[in-house]
PDB file of N, CA and C in Angstrom:
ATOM      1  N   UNK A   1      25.482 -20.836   4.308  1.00  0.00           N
ATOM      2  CA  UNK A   1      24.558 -20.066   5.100  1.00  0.00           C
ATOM      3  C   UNK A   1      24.140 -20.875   6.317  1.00  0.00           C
ATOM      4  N   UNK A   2      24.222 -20.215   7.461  1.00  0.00           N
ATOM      5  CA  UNK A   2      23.401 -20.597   8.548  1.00  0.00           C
ATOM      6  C   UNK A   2      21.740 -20.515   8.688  1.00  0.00           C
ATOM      7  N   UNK A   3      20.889 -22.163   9.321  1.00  0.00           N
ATOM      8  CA  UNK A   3      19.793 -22.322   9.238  1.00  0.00           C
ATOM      9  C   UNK A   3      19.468 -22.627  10.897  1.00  0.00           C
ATOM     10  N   UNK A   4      18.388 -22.406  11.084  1.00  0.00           N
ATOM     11  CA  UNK A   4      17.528 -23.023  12.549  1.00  0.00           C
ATOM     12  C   UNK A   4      16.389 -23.832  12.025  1.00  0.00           C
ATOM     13  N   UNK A   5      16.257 -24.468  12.453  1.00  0.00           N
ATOM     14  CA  UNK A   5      15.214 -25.266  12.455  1.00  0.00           C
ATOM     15  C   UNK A   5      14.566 -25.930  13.544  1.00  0.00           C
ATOM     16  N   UNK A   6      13.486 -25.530  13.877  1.00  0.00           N
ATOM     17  CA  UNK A   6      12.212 -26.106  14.940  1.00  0.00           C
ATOM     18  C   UNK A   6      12.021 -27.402  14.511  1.00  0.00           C
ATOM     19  N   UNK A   7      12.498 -28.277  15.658  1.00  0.00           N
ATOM     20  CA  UNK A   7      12.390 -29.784  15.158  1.00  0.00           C
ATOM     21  C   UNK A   7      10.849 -30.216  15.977  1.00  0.00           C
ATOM     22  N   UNK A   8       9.788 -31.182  15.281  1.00  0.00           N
ATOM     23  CA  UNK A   8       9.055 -31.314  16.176  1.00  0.00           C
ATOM     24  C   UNK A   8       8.644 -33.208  16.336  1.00  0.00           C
ATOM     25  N   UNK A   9       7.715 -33.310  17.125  1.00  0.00           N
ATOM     26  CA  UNK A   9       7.842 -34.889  17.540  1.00  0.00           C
ATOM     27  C   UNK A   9       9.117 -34.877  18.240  1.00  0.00           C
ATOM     28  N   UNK A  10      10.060 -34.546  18.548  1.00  0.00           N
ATOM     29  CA  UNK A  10      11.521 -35.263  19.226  1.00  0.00           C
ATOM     30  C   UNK A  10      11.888 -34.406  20.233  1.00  0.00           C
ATOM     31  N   UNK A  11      13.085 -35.041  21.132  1.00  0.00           N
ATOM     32  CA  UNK A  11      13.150 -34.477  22.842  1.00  0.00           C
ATOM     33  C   UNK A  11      14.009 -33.185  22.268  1.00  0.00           C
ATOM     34  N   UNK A  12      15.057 -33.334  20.927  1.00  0.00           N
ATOM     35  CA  UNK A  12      15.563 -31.802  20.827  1.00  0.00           C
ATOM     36  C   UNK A  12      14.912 -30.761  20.005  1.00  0.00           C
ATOM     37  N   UNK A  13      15.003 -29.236  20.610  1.00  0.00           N
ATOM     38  CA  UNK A  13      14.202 -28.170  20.168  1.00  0.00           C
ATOM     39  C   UNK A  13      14.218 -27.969  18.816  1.00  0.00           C
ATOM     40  N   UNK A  14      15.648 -27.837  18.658  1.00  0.00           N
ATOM     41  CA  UNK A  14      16.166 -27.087  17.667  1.00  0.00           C
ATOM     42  C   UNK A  14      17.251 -27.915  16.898  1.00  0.00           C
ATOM     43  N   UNK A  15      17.496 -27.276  15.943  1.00  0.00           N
ATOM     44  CA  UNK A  15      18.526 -27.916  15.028  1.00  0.00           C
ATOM     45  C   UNK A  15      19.339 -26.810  14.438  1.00  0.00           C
ATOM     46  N   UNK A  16      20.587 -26.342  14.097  1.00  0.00           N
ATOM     47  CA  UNK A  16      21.008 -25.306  13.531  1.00  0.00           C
ATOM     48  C   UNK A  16      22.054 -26.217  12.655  1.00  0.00           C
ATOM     49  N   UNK A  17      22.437 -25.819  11.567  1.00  0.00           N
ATOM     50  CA  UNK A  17      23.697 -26.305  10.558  1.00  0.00           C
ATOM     51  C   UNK A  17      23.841 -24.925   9.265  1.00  0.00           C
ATOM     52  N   UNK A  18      25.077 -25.127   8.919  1.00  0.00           N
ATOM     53  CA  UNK A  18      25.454 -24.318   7.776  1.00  0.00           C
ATOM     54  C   UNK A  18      25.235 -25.448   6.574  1.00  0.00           C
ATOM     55  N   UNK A  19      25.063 -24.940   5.832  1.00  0.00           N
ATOM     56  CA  UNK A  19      24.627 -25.822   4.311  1.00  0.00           C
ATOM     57  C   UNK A  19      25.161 -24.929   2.947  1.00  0.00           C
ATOM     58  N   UNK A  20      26.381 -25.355   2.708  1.00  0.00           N
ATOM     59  CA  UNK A  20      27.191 -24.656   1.348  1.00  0.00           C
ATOM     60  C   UNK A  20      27.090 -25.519   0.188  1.00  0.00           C
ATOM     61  N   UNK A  21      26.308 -25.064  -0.805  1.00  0.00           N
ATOM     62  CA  UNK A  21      25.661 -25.692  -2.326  1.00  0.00           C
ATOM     63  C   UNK A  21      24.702 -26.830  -1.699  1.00  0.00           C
ATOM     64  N   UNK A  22      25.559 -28.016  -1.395  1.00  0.00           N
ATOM     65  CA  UNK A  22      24.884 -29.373  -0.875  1.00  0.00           C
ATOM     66  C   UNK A  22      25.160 -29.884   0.351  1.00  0.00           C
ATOM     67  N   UNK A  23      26.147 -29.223   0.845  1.00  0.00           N
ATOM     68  CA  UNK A  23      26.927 -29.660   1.696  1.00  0.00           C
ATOM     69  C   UNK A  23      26.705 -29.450   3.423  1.00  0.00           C
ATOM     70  N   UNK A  24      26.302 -30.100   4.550  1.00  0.00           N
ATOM     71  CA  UNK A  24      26.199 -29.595   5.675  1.00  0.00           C
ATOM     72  C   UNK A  24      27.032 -29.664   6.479  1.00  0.00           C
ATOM     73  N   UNK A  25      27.135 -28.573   7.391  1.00  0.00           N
ATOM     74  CA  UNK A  25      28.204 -28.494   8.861  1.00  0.00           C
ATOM     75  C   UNK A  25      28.012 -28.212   9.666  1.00  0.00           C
ATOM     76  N   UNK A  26      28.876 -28.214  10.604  1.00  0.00           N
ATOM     77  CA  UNK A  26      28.679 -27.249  11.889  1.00  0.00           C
ATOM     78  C   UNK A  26      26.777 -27.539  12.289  1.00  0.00           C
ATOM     79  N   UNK A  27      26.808 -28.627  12.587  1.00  0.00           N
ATOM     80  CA  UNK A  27      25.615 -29.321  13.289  1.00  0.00           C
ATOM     81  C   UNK A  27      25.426 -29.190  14.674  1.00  0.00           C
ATOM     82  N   UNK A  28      24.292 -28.041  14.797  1.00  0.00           N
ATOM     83  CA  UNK A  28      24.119 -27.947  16.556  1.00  0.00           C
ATOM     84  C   UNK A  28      23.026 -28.257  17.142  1.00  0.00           C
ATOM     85  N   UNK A  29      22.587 -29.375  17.766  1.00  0.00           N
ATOM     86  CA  UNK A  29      21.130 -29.659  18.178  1.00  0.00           C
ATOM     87  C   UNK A  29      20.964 -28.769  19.744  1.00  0.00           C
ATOM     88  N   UNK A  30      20.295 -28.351  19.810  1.00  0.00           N
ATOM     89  CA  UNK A  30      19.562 -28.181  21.153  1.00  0.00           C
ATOM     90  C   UNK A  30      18.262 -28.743  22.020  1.00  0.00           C
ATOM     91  N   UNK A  31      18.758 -29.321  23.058  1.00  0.00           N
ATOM     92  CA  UNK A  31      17.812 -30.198  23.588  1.00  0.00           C
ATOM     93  C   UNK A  31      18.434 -31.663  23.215  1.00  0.00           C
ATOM     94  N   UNK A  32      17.679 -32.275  23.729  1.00  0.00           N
ATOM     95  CA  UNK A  32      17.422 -33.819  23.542  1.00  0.00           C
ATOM     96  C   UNK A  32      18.634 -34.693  24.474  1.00  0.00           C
ATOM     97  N   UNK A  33      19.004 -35.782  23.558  1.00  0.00           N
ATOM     98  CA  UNK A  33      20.075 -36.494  24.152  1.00  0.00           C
ATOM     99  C   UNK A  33      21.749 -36.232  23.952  1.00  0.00           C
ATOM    100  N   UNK A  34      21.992 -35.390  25.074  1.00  0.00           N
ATOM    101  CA  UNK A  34      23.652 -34.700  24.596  1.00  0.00           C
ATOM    102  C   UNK A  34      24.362 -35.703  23.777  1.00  0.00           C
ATOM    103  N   UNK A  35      24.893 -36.581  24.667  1.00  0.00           N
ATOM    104  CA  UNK A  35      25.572 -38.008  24.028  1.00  0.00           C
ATOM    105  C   UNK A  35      25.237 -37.789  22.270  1.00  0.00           C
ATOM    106  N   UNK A  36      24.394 -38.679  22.607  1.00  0.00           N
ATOM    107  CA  UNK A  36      23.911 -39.070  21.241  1.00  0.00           C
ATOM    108  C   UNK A  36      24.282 -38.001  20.166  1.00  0.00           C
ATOM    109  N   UNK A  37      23.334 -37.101  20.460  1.00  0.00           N
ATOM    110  CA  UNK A  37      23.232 -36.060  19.056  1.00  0.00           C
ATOM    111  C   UNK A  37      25.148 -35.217  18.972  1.00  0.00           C
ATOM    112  N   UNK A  38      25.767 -35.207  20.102  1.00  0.00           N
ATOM    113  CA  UNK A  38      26.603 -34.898  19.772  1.00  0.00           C
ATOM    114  C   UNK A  38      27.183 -35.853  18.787  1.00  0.00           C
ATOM    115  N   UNK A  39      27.344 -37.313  18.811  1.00  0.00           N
ATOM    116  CA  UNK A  39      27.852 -37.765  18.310  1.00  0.00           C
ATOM    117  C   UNK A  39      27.568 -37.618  16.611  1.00  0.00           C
ATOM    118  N   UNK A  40      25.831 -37.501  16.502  1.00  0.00           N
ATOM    119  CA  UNK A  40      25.127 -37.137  14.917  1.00  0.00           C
ATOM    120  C   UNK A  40      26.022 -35.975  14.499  1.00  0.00           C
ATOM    121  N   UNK A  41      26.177 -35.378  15.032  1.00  0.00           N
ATOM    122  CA  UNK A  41      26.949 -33.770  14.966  1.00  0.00           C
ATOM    123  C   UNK A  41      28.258 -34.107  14.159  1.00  0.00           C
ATOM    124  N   UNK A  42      29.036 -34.620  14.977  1.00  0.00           N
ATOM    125  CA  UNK A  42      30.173 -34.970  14.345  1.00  0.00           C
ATOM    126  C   UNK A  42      30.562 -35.850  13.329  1.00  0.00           C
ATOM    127  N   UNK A  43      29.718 -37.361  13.663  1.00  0.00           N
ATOM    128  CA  UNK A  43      29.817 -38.351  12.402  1.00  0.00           C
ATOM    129  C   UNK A  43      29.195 -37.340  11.130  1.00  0.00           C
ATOM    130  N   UNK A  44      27.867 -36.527  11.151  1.00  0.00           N
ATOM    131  CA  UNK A  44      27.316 -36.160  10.036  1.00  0.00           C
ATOM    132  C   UNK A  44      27.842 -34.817   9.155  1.00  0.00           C
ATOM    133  N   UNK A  45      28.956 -34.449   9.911  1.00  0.00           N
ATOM    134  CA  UNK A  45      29.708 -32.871   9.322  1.00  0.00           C
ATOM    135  C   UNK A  45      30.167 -33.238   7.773  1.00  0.00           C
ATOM    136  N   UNK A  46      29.480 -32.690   7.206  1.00  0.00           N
ATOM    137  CA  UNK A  46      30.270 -32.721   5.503  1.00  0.00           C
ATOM    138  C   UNK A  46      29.394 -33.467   4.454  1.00  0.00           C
ATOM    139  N   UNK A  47      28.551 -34.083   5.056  1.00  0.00           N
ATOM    140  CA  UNK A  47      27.507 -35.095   4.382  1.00  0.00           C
ATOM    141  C   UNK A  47      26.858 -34.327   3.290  1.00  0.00           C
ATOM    142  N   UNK A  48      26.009 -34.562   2.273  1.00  0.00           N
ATOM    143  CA  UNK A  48      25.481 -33.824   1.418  1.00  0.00           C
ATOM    144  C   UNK A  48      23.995 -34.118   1.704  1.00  0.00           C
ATOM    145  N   UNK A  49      23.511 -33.401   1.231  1.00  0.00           N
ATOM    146  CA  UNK A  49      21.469 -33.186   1.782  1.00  0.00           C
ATOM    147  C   UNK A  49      21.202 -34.548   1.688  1.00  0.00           C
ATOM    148  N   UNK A  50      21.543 -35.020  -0.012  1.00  0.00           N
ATOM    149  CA  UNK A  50      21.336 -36.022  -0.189  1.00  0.00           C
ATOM    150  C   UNK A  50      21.360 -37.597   0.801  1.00  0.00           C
ATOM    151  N   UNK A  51      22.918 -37.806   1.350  1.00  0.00           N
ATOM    152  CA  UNK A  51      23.280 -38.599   1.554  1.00  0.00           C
ATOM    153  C   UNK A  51      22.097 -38.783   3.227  1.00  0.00           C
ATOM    154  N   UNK A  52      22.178 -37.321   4.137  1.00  0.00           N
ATOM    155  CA  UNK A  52      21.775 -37.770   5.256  1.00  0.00           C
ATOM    156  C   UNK A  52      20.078 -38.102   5.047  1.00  0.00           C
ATOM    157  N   UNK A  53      19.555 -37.412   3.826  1.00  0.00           N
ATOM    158  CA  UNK A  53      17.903 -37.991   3.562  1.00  0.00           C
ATOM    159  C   UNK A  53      17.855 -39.230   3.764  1.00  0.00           C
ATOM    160  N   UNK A  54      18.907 -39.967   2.403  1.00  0.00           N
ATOM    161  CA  UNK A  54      19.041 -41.343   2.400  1.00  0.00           C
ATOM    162  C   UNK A  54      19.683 -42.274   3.795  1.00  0.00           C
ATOM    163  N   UNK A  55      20.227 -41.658   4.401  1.00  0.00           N
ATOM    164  CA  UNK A  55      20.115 -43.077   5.283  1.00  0.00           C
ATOM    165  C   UNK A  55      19.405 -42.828   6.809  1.00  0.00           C
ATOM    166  N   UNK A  56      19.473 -41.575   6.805  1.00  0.00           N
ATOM    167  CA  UNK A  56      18.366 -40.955   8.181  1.00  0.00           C
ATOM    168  C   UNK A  56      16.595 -40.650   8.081  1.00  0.00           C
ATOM    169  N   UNK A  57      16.740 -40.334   6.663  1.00  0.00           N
ATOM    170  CA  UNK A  57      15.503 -39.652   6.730  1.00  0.00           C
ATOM    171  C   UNK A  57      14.063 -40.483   7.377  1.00  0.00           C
ATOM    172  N   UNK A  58      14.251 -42.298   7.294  1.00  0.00           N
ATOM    173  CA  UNK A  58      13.515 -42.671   7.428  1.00  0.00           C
ATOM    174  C   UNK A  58      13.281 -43.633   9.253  1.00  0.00           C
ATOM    175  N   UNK A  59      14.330 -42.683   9.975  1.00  0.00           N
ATOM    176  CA  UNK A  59      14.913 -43.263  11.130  1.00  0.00           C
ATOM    177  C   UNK A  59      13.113 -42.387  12.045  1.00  0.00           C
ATOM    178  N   UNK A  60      13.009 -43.792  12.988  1.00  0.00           N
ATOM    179  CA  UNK A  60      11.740 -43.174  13.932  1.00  0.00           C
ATOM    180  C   UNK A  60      12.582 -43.525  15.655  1.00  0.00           C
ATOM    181  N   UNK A  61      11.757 -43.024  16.849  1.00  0.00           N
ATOM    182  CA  UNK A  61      12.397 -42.862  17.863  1.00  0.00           C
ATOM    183  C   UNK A  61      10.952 -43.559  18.289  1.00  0.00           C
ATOM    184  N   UNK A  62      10.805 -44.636  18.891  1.00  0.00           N
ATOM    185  CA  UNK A  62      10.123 -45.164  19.461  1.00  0.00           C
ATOM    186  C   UNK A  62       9.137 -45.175  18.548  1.00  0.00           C
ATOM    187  N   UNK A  63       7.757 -44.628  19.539  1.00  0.00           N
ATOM    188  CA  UNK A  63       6.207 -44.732  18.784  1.00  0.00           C
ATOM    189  C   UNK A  63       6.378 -43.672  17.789  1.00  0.00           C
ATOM    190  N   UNK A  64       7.349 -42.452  18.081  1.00  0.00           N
ATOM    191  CA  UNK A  64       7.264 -41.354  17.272  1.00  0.00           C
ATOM    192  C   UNK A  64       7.747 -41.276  15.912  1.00  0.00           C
ATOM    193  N   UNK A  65       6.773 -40.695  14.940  1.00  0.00           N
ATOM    194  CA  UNK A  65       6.525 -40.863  13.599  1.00  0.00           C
ATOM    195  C   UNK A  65       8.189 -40.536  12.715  1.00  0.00           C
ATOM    196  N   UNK A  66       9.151 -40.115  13.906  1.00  0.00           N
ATOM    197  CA  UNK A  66       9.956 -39.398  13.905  1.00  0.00           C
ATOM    198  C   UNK A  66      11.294 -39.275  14.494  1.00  0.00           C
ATOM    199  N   UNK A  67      12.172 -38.724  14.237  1.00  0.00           N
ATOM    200  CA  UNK A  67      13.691 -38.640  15.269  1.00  0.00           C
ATOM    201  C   UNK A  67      14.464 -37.601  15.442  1.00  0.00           C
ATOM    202  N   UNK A  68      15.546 -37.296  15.824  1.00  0.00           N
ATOM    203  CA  UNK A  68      16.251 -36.334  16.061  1.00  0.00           C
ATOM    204  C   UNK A  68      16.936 -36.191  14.358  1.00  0.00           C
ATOM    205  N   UNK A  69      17.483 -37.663  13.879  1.00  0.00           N
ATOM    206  CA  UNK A  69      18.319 -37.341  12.836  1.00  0.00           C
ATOM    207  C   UNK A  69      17.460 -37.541  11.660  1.00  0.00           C
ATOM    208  N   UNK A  70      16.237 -37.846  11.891  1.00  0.00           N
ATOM    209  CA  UNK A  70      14.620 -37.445  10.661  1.00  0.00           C
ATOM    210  C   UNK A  70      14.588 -35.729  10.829  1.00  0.00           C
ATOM    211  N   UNK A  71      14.741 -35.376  11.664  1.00  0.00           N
ATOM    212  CA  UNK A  71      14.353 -34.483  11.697  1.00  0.00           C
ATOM    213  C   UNK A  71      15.890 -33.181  10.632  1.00  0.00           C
ATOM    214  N   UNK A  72      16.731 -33.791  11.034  1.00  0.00           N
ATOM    215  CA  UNK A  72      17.923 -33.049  10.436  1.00  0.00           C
ATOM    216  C   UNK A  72      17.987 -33.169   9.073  1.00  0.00           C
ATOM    217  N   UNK A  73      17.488 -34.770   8.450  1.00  0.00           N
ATOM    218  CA  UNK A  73      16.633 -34.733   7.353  1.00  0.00           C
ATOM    219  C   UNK A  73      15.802 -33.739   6.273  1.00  0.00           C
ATOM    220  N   UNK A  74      14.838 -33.441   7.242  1.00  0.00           N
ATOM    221  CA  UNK A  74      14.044 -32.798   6.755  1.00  0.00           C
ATOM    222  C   UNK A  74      14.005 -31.524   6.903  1.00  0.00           C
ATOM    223  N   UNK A  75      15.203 -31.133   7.947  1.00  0.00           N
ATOM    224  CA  UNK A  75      15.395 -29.347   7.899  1.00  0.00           C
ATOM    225  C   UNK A  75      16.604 -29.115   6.466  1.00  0.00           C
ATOM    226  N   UNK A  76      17.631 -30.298   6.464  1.00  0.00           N
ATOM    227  CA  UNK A  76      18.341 -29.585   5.040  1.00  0.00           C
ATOM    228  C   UNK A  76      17.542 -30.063   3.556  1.00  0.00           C
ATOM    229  N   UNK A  77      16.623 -30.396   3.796  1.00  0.00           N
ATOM    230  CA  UNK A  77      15.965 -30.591   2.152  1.00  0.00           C
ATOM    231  C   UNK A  77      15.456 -29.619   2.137  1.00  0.00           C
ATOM    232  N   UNK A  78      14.550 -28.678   3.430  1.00  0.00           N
ATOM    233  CA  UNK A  78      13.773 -27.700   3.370  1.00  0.00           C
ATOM    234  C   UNK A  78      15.202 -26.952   2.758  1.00  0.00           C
ATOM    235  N   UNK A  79      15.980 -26.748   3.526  1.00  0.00           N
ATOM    236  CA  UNK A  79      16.989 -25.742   3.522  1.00  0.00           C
ATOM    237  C   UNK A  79      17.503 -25.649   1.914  1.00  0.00           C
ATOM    238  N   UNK A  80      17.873 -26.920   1.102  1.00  0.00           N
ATOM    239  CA  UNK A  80      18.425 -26.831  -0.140  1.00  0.00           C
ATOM    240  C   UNK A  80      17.313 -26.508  -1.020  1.00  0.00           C
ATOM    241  N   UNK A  81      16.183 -26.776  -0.920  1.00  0.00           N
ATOM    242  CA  UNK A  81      14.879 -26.649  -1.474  1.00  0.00           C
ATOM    243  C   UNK A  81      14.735 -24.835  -1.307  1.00  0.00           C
ATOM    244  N   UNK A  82      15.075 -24.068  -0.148  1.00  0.00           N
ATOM    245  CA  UNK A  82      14.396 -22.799  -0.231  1.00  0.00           C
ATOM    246  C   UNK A  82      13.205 -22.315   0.356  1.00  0.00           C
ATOM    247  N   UNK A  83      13.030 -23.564   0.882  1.00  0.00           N
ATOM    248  CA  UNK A  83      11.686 -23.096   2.124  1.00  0.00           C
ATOM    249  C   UNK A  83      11.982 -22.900   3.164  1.00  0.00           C
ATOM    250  N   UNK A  84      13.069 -23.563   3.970  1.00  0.00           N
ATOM    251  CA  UNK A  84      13.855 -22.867   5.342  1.00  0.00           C
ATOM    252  C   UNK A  84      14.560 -21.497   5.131  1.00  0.00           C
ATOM    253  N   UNK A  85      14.127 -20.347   5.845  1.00  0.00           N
ATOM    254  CA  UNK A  85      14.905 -19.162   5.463  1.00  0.00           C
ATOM    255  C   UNK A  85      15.959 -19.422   6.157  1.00  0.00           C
ATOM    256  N   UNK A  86      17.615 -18.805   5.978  1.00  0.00           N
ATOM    257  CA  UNK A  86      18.382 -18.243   6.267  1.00  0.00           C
ATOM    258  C   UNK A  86      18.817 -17.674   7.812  1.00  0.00           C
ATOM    259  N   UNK A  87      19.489 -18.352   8.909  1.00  0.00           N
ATOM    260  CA  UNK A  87      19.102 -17.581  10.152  1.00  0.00           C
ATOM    261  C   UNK A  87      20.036 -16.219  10.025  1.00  0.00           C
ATOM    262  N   UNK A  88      20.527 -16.202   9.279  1.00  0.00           N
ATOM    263  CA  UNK A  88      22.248 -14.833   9.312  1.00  0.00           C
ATOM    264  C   UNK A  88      21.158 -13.832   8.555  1.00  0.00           C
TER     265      UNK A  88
END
């Protein structure tokens, strides 16, 4: 299923990925640093909720409590958890 997610604290808006059982893909940030997040995009395709919690979840961007790939974090736990609805 396809998700959106309102990322907040960080320069990108949005976050969109498909997430099948555990699994995430098709990673699209909007906003922020092209470079970069493209690159999160691609290194992170296939990862399981699990894996990107564990080594992103605790990543901050300067003073902010927070990051682009914290934030991708915390949209697929919502997402496997059932509190992020569904964007399809």
């Amino acid at each position: 299923m396809r998700y959106n997610y309102l990322t907040e604290n960080t320069c990108s808006q949005m976050i969109s990925f498909d997430l099948d059982d555990n699994v995430v893909t098709n990673i699209k940030y909007m906003g922020g640093c092209d470079g970069n997040l493209q690159s999160l995009e691609r290194v992170l395709d296939g990862w399981t909720v699990e894996e990107i919690e564990n080594k992103l979840g605790d990543v901050r961007c300067g003073r902010r409590p927070t990051s682009c790939s914290g934030q991708l974090a915390i949209a697929v736990r919502k997402a496997h958890d059932g509190v992020l609805e569904p964007s399809d």
